[in-house]
C-alpha atoms as a PDB file:
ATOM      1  CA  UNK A   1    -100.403  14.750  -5.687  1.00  0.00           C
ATOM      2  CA  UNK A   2    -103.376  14.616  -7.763  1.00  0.00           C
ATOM      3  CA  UNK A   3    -103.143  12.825 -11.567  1.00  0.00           C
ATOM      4  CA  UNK A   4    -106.348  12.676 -13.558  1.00  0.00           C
ATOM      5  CA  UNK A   5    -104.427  12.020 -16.982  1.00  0.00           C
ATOM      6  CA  UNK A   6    -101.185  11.228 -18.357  1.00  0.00           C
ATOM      7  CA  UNK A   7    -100.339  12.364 -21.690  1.00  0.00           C
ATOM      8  CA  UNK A   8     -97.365  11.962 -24.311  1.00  0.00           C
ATOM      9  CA  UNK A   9     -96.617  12.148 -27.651  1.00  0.00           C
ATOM     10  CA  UNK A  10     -95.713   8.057 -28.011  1.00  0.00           C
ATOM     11  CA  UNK A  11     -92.257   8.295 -29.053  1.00  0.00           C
ATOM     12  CA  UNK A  12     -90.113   5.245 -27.848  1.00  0.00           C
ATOM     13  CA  UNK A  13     -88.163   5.306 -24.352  1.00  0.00           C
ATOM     14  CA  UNK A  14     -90.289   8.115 -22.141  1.00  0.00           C
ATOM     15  CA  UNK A  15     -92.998   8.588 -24.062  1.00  0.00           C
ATOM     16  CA  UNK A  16     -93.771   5.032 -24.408  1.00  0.00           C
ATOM     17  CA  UNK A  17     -92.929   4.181 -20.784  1.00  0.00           C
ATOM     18  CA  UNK A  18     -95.540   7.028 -19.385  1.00  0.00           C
ATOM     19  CA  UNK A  19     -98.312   5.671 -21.472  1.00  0.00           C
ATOM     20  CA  UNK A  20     -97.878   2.033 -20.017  1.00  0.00           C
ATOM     21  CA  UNK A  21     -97.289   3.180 -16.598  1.00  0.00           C
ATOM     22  CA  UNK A  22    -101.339   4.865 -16.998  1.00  0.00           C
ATOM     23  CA  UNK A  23    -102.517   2.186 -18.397  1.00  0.00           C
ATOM     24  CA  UNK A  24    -101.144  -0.632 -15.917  1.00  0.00           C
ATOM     25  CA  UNK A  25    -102.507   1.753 -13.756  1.00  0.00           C
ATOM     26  CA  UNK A  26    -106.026   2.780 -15.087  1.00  0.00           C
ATOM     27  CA  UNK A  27    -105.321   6.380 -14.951  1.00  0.00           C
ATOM     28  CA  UNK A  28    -106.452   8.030 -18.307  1.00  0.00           C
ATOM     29  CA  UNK A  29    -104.033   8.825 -21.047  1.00  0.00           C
ATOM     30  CA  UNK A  30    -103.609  10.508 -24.103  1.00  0.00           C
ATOM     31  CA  UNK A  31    -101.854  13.538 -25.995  1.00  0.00           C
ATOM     32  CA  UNK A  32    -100.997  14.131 -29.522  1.00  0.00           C
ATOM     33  CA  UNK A  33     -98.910  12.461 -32.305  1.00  0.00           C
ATOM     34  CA  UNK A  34     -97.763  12.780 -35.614  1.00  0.00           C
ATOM     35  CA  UNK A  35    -100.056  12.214 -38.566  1.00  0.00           C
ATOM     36  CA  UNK A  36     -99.534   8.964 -39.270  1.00  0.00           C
ATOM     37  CA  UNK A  37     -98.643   7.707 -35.601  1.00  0.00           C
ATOM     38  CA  UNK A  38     -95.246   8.284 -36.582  1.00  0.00           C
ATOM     39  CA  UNK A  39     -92.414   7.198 -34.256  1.00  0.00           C
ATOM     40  CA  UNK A  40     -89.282   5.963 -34.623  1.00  0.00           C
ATOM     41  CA  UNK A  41     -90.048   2.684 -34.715  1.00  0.00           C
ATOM     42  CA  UNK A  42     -92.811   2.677 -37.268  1.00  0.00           C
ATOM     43  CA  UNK A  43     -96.518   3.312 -36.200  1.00  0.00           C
ATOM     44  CA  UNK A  44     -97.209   4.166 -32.420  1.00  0.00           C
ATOM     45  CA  UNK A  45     -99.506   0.762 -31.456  1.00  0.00           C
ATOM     46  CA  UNK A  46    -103.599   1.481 -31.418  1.00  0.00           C
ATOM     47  CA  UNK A  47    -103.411   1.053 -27.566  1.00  0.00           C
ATOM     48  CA  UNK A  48    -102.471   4.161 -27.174  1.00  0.00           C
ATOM     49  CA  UNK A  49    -105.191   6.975 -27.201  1.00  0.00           C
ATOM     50  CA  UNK A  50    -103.198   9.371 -28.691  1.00  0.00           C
ATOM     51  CA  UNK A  51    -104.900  11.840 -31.175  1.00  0.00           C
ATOM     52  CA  UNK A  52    -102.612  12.989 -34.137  1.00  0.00           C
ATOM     53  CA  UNK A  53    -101.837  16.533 -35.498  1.00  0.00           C
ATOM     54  CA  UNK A  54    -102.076  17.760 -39.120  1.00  0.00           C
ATOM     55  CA  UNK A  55     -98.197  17.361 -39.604  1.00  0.00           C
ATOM     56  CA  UNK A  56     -95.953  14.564 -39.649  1.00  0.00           C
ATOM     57  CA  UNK A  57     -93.587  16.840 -37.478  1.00  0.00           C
ATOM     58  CA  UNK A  58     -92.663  15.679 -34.055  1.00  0.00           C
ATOM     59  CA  UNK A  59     -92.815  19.461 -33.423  1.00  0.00           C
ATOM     60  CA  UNK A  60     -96.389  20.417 -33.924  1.00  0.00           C
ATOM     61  CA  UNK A  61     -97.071  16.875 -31.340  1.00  0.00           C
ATOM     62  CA  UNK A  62     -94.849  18.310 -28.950  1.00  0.00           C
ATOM     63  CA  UNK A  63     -96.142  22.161 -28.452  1.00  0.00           C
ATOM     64  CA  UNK A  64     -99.462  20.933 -28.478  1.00  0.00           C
ATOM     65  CA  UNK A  65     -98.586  18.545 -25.334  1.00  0.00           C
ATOM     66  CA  UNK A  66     -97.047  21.113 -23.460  1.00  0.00           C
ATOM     67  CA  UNK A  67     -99.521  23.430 -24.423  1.00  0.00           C
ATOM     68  CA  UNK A  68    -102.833  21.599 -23.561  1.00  0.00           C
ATOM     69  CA  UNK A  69    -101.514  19.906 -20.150  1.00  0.00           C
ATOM     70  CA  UNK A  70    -101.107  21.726 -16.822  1.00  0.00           C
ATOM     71  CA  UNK A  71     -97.169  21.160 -16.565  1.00  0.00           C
ATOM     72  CA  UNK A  72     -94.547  18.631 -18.307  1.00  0.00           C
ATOM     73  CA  UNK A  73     -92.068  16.592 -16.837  1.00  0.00           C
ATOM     74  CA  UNK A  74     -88.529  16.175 -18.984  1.00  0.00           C
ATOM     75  CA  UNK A  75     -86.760  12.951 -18.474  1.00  0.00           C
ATOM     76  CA  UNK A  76     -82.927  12.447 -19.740  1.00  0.00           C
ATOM     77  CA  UNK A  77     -80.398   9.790 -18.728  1.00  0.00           C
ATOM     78  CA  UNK A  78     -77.885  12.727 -18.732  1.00  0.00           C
ATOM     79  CA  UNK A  79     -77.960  15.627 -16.942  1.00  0.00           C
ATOM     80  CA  UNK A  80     -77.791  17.217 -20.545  1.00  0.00           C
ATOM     81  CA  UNK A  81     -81.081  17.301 -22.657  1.00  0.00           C
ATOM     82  CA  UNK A  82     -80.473  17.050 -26.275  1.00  0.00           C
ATOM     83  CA  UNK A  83     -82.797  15.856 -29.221  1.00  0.00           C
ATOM     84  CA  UNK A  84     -86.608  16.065 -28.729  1.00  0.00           C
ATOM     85  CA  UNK A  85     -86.021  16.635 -25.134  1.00  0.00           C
ATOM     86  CA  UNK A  86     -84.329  20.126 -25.549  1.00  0.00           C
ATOM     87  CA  UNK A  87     -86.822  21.223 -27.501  1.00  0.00           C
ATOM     88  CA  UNK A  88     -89.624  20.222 -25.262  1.00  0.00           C
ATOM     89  CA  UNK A  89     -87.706  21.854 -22.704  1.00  0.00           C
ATOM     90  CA  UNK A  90     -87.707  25.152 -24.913  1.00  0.00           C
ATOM     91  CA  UNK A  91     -90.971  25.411 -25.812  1.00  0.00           C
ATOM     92  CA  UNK A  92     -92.270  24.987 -22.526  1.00  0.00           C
ATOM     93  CA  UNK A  93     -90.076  27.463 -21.398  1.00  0.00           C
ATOM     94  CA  UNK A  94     -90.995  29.935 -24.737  1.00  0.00           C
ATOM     95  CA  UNK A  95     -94.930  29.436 -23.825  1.00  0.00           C
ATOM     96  CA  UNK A  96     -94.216  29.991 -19.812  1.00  0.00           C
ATOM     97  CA  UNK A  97     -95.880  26.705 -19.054  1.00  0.00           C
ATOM     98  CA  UNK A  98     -94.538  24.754 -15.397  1.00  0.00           C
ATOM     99  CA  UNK A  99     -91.662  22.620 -16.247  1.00  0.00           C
ATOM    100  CA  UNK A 100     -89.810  19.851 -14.468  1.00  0.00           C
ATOM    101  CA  UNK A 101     -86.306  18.640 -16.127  1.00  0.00           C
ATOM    102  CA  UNK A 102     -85.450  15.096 -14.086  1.00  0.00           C
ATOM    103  CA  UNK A 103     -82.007  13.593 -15.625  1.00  0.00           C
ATOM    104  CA  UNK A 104     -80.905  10.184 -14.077  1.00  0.00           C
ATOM    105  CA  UNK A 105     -77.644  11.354 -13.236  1.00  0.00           C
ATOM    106  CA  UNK A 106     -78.529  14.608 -11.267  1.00  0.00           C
ATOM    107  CA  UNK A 107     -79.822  12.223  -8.339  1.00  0.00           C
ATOM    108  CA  UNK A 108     -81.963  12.726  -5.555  1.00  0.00           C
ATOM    109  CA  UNK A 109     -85.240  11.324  -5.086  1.00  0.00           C
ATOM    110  CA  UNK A 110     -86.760  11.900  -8.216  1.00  0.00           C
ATOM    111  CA  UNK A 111     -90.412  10.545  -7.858  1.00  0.00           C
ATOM    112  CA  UNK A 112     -90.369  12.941  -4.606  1.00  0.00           C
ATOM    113  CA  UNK A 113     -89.069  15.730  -6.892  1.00  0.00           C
ATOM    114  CA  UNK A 114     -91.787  14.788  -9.298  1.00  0.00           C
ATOM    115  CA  UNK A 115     -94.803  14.751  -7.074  1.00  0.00           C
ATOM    116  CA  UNK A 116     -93.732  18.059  -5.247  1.00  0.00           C
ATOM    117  CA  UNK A 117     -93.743  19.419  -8.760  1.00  0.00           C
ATOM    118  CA  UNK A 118     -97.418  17.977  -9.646  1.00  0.00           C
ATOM    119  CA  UNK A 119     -98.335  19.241  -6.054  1.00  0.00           C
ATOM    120  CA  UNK A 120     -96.916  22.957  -6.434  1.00  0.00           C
ATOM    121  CA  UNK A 121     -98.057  23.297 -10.354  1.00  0.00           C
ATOM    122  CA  UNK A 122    -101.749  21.755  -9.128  1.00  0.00           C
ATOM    123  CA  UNK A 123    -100.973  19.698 -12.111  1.00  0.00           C
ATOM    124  CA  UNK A 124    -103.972  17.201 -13.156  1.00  0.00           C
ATOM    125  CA  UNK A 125    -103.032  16.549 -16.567  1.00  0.00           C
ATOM    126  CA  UNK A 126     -99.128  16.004 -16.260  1.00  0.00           C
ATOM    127  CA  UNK A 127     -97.811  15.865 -20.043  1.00  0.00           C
ATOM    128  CA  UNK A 128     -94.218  13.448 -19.722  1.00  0.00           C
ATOM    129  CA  UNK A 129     -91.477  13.775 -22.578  1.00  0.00           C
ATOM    130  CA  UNK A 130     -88.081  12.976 -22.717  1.00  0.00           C
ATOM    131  CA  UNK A 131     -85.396  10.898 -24.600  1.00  0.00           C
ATOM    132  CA  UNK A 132     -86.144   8.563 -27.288  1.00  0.00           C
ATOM    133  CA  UNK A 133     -84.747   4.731 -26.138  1.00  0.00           C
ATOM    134  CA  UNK A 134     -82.274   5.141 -29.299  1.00  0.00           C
ATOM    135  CA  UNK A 135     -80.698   8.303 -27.994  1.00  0.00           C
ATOM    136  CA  UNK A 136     -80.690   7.285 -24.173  1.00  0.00           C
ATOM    137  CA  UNK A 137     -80.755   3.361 -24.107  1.00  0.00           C
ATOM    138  CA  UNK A 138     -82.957   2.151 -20.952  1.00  0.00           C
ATOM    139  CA  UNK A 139     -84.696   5.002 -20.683  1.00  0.00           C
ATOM    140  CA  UNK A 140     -87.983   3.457 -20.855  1.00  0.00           C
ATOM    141  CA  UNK A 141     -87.370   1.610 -17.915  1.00  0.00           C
ATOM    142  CA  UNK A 142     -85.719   4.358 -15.865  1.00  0.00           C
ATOM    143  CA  UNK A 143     -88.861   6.400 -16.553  1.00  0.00           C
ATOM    144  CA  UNK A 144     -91.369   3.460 -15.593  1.00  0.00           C
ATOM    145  CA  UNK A 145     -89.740   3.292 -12.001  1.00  0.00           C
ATOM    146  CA  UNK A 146     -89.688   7.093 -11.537  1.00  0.00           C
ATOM    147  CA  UNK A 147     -93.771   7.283 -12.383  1.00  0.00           C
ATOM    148  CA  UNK A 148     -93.976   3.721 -10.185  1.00  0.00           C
ATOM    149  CA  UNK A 149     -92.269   5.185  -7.634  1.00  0.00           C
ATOM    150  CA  UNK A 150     -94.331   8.860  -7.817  1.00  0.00           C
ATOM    151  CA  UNK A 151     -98.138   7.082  -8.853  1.00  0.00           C
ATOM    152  CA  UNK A 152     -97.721   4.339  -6.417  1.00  0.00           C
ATOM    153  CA  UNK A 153     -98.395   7.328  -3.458  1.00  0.00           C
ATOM    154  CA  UNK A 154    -100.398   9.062  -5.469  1.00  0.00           C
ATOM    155  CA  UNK A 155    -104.210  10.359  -5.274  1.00  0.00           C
ATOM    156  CA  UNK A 156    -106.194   9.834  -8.507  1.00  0.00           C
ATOM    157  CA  UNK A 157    -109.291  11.569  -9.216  1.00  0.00           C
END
């Protein structure tokens, strides 16, 4: 599995989680966000080299994620994606770009399942969405373990 960058859009719970797992790391990150750095929360923090869109739309952040990466991994506590997730989900699907949907409660090795995903797709820039920590308490942590788990055997260019 080869990572060169990371990228989200900064929302709380995934988004938030894959940015601090590249940056413990020192794997490049970025992606798109709102104008504004608009999350749920308030404004996504400065540490987080994320570049933001014309619109204050979580929409516009999240095509142009799935659009400028090389495949995007979907992460839900249930095996039911609703919210922000579904729609990344279906515009991945609607532009034909690779897609990986991991939910919590589907089991199975999911950091395996990731990185034969990353290795199949010959994904380098690996764009990481899911469920906002509001929708899908301890999601955030969940996802942290998963890209532990799947960087920790990781090759890094």
């Amino acid at each position: 599995m080869i990572i060169e960058r990371l990228v989200s859009g900064g929302q709380t719970g995934a988004d938030r989680a894959a940015l601090d797992a590249a940056i413990a790391r020192g794997l490049p990150h970025g992606g798109w966000c709102p104008k504004g750095r608009r999350a749920e929360d308030g404004v996504i923090p400065g540490r987080y080299a994320l570049e933001e869109t014309p619109a204050r739309e979580y929409l516009q952040r999240t095509e142009w994620n799935v659009r400028d990466s090389d495949g995007t991994v979907v992460f839900t506590l249930g095996v039911r994606a609703q919210g922000g997730a579904l729609q990344t989900l279906q515009i991945a699907q609607r532009l034909g770009r690779p897609l990986l949907h991991l939910a919590k409660d589907g089991g199975g090795d999911v950091a395996q399942i990731l990185q034969d995903f990353v290795g199949r797709h010959c994904v380098r820039v690996l764009n990481v969405a899911g469920s906002r920590e509001s929708e899908e308490p301890g999601i955030g942590a969940w996802v942290a373990a998963v890209l532990e788990g799947a960087l920790v055997r990781a090759t890094f260019r």
